[in-house]
N, C-alpha and C. Protein backbone atom coordinates (compact mmCIF):
# COMPACT_ATOMS: atom_id res chain seq x y z
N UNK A 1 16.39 24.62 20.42
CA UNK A 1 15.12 24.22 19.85
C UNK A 1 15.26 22.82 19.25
N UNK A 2 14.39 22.01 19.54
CA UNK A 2 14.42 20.31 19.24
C UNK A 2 14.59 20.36 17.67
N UNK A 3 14.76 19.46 16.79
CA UNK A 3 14.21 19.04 15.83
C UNK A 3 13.14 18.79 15.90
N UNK A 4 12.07 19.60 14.72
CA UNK A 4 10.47 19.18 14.49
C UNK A 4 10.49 17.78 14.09
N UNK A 5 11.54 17.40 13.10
CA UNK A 5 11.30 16.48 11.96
C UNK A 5 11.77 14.99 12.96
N UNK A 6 12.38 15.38 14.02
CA UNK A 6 12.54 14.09 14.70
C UNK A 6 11.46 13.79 16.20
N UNK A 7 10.53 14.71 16.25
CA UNK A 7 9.30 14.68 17.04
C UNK A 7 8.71 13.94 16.66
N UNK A 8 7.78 12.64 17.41
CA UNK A 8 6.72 11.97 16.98
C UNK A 8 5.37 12.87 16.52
N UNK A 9 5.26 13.84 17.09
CA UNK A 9 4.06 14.77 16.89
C UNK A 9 4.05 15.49 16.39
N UNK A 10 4.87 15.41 15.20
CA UNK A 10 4.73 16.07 14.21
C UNK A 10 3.98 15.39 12.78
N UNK A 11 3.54 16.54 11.86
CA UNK A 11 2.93 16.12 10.41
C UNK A 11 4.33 14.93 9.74
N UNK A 12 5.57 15.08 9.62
CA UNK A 12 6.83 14.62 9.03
C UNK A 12 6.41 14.04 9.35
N UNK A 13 6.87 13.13 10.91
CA UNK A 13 6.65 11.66 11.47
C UNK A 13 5.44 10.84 10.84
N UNK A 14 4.58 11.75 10.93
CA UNK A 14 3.14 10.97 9.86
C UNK A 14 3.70 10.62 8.55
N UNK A 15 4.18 11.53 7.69
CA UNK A 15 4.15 11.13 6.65
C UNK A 15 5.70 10.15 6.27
N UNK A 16 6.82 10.27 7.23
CA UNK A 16 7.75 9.10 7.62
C UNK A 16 7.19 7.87 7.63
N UNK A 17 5.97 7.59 8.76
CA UNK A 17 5.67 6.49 8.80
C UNK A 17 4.76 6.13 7.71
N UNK A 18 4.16 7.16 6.84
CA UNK A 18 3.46 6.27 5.93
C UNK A 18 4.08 6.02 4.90
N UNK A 19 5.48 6.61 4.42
CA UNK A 19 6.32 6.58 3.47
C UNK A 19 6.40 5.20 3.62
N UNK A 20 7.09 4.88 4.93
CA UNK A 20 7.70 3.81 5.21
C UNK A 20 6.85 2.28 5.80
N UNK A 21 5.77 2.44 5.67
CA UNK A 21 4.83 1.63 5.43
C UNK A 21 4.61 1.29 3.71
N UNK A 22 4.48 2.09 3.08
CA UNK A 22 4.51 1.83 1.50
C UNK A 22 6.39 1.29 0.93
N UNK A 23 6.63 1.61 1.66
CA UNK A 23 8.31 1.09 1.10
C UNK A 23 8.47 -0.29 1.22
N UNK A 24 8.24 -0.51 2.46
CA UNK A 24 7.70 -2.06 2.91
C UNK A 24 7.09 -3.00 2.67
N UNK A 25 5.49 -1.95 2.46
CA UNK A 25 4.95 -2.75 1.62
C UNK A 25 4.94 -3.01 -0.07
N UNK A 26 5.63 -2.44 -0.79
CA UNK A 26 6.32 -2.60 -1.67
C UNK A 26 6.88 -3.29 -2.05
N UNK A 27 8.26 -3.54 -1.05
CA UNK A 27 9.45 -4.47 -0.82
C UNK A 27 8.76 -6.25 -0.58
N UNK A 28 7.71 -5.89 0.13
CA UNK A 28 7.22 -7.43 0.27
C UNK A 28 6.03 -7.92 -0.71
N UNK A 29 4.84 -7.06 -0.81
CA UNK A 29 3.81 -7.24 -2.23
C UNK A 29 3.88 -6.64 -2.95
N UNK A 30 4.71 -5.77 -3.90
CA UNK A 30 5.15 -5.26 -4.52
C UNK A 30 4.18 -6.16 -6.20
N UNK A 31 4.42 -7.02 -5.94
CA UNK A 31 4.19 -8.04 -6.77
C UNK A 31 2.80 -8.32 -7.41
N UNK A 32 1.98 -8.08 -6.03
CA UNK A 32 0.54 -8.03 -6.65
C UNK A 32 -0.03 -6.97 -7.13
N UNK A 33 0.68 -6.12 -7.48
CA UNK A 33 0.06 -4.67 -8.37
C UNK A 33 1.31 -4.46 -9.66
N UNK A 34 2.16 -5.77 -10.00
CA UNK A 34 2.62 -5.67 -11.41
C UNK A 34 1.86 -5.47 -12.47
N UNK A 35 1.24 -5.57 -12.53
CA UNK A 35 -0.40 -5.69 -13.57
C UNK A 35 -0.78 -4.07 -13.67
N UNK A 36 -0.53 -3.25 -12.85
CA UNK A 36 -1.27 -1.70 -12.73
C UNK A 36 -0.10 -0.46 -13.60
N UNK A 37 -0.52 0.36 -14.29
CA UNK A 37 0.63 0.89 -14.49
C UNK A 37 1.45 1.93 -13.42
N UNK A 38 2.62 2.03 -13.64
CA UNK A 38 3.40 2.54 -12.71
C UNK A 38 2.84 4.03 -12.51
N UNK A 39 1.97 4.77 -13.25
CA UNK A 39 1.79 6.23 -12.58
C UNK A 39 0.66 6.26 -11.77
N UNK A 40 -0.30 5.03 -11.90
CA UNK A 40 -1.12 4.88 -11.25
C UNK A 40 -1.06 4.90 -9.76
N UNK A 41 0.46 3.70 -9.52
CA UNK A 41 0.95 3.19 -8.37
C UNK A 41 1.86 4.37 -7.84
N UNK A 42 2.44 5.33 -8.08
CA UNK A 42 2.85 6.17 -7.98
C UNK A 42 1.79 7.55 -7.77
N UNK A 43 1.21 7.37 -8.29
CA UNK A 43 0.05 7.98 -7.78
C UNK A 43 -1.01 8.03 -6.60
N UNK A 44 -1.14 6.55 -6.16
CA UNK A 44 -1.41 6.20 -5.32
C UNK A 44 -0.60 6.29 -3.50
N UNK A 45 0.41 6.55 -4.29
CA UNK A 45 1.76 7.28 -2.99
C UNK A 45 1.18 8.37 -2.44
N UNK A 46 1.53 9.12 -3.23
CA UNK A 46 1.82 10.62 -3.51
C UNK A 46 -0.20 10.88 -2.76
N UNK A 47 -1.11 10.10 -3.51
CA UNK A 47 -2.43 10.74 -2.59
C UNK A 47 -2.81 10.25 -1.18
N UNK A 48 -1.98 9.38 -0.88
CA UNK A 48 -2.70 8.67 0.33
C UNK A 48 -1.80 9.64 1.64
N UNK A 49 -0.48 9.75 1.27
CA UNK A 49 0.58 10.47 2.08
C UNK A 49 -0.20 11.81 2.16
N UNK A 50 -0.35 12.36 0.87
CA UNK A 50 -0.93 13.80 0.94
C UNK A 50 -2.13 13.82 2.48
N UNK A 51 -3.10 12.51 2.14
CA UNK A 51 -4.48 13.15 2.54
C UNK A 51 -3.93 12.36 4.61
N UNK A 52 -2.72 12.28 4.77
CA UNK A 52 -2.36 11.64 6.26
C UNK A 52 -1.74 12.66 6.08
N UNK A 53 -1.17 13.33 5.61
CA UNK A 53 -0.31 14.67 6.10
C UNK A 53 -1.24 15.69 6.31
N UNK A 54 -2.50 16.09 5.25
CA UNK A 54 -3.21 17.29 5.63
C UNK A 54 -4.10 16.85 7.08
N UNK A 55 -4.58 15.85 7.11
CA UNK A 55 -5.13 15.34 8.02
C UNK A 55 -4.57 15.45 9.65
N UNK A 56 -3.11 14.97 9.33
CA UNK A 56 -2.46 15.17 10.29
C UNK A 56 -1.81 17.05 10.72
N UNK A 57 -1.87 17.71 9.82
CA UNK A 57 -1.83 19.15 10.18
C UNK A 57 -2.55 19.81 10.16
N UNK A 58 -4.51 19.50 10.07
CA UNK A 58 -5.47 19.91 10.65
C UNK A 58 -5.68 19.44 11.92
N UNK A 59 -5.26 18.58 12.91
CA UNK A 59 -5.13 17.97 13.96
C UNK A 59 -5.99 17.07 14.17
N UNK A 60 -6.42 16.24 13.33
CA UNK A 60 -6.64 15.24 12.85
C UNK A 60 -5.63 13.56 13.27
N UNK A 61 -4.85 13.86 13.59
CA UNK A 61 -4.24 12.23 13.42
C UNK A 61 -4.92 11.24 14.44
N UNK A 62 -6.18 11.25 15.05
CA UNK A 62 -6.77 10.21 15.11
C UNK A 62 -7.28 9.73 13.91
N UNK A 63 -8.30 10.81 13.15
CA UNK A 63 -8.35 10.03 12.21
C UNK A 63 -7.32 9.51 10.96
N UNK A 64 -6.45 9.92 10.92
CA UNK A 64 -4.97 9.23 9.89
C UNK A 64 -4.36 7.91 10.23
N UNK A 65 -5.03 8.16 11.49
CA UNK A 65 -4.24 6.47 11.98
C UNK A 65 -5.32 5.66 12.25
N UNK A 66 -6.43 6.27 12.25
CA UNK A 66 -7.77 5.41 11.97
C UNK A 66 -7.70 4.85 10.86
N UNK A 67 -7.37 5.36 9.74
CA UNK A 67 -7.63 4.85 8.61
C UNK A 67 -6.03 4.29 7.54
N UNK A 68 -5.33 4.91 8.64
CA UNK A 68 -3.84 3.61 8.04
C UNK A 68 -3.97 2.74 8.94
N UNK A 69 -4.99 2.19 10.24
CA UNK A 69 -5.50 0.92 10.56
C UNK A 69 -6.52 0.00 10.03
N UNK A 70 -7.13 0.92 9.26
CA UNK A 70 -8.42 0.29 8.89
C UNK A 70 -7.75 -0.54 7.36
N UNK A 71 -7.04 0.47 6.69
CA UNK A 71 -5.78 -0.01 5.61
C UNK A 71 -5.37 -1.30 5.46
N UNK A 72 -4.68 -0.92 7.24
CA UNK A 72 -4.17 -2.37 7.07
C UNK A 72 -4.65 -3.72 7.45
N UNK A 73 -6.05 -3.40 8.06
CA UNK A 73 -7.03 -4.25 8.38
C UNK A 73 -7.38 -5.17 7.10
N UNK A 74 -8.14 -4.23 5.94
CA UNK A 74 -8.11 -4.54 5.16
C UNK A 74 -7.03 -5.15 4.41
N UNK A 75 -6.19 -4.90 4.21
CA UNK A 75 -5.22 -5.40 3.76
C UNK A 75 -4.76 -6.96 4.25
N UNK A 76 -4.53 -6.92 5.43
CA UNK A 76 -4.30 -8.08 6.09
C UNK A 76 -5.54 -9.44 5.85
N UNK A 77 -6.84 -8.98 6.03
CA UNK A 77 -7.93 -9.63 5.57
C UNK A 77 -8.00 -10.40 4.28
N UNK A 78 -7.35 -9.35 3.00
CA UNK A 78 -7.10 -9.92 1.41
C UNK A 78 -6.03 -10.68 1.44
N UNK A 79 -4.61 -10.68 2.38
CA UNK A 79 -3.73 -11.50 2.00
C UNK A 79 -4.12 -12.48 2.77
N UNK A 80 -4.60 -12.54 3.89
CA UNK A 80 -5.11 -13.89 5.20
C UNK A 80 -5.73 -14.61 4.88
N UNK A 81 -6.92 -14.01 4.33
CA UNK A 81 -8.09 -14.81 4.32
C UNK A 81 -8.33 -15.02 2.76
N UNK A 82 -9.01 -13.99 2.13
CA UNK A 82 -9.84 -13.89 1.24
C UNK A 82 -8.87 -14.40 0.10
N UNK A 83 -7.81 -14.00 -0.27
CA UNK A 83 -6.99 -14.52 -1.44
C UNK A 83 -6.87 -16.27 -1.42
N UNK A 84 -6.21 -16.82 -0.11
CA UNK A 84 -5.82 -18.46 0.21
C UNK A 84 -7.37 -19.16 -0.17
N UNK A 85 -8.55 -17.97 0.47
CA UNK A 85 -10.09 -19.14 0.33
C UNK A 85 -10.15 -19.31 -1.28
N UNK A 86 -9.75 -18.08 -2.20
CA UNK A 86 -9.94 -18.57 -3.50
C UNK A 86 -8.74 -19.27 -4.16
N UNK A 87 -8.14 -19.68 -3.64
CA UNK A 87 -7.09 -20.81 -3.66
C UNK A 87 -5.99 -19.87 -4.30
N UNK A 88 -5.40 -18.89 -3.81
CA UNK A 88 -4.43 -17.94 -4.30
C UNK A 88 -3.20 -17.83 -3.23
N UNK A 89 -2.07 -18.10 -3.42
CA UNK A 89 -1.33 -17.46 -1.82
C UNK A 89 -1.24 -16.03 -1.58
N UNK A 90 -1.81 -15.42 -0.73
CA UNK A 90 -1.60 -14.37 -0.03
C UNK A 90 -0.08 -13.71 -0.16
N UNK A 91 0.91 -14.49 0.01
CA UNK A 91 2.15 -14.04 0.16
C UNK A 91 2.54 -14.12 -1.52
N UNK A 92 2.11 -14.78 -2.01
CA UNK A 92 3.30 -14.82 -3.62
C UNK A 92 2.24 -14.34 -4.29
N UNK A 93 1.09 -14.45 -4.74
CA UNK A 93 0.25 -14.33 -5.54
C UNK A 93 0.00 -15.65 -6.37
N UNK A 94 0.28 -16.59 -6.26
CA UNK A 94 0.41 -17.63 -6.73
C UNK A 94 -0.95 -18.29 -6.99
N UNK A 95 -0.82 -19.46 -8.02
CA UNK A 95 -0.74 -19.07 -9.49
C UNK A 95 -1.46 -17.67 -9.63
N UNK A 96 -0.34 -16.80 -10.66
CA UNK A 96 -0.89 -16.00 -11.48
C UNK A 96 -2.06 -15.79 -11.80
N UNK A 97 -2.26 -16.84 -12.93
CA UNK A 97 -3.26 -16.72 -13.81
C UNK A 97 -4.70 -16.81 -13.00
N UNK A 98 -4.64 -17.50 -11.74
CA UNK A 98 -5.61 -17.27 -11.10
C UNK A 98 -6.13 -16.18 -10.34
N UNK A 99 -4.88 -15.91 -9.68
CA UNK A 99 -5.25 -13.97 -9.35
C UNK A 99 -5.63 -12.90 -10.34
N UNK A 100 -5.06 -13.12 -11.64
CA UNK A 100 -5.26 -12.28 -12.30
C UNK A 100 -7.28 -12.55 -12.86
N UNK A 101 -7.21 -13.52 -12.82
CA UNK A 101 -8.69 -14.26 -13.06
C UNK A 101 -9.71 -13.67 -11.73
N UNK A 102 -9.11 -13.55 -10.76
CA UNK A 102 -10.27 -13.05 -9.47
C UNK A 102 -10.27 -11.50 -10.07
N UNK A 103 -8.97 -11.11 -10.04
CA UNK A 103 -9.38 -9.23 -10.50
C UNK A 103 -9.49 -9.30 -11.53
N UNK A 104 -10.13 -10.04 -12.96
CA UNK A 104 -10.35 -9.43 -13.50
C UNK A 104 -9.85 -8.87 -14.92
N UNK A 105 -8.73 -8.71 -14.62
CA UNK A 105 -7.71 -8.73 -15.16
C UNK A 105 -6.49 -9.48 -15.65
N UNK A 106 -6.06 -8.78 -17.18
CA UNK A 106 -5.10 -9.49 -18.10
C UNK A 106 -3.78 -9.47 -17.82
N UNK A 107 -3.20 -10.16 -17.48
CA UNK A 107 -1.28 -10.07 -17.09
C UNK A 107 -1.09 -9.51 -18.55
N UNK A 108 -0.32 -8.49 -17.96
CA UNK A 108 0.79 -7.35 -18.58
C UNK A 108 1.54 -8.50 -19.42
N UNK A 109 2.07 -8.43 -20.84
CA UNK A 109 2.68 -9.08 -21.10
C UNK A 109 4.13 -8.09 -21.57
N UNK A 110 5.11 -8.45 -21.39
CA UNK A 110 6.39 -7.90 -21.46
C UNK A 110 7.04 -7.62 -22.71
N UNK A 111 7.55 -6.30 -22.94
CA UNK A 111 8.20 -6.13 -24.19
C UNK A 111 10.02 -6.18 -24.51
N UNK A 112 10.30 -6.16 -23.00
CA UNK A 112 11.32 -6.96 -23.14
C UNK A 112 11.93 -8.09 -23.76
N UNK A 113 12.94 -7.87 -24.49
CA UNK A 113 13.87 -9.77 -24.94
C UNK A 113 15.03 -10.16 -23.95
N UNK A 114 15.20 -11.25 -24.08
CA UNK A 114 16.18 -11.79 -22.74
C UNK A 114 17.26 -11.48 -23.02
């Protein structure tokens, strides 16, 4: 009997690849959600995986991958376009104070000493 967990057509593989889409994306913008608190962002794991895994084991994964495309549509759109037009880099978040100025929001200030 195969491994389930190493089948593409399985619920795992779904939620593999969305793990590992958030790990990634983490690893690279990680940066522009310093500002949010961590259970939020952690929270935000834990529901998006959930609702591609149930999705994907109601037999559903057109729509799961409809909408971890549409994700990253969006996504790609805010770092491409829409962030650089308000004079922000997409890739660093750069300047700060100006991103934090489009959302809205106050940079976290640190309670750390050096």
């Amino acid at each position: 009997m195969p491994d389930a967990a190493a089948n593409a057509g399985t619920v795992w593989f779904d939620v593999a690849f969305v793990t590992s889409i958030f790990a990634i994306g983490n690893i690279l913008f990680g940066h522009f959600e310093e500002h949010k608190p961590k259970l939020r962002r952690v929270l935000k794991v834990i529901v998006f995986t959930t609702i591609i895994g149930a999705l994907s084991y109601a037999g559903l994964r057109w729509v799961a991958y409809t909408i971890i495309g549409l994700m990253g549509l969006a996504a790609a759109y805010v770092h491409l376009i829409w962030l650089p037009k308000h004079g922000v880099s997409g890739w660093t978040g750069e300047p700060k104070d100006k991103y934090y100025e489009l959302l809205g929001v106050r940079p976290r200030t640190s309670t750390r000493q050096p």
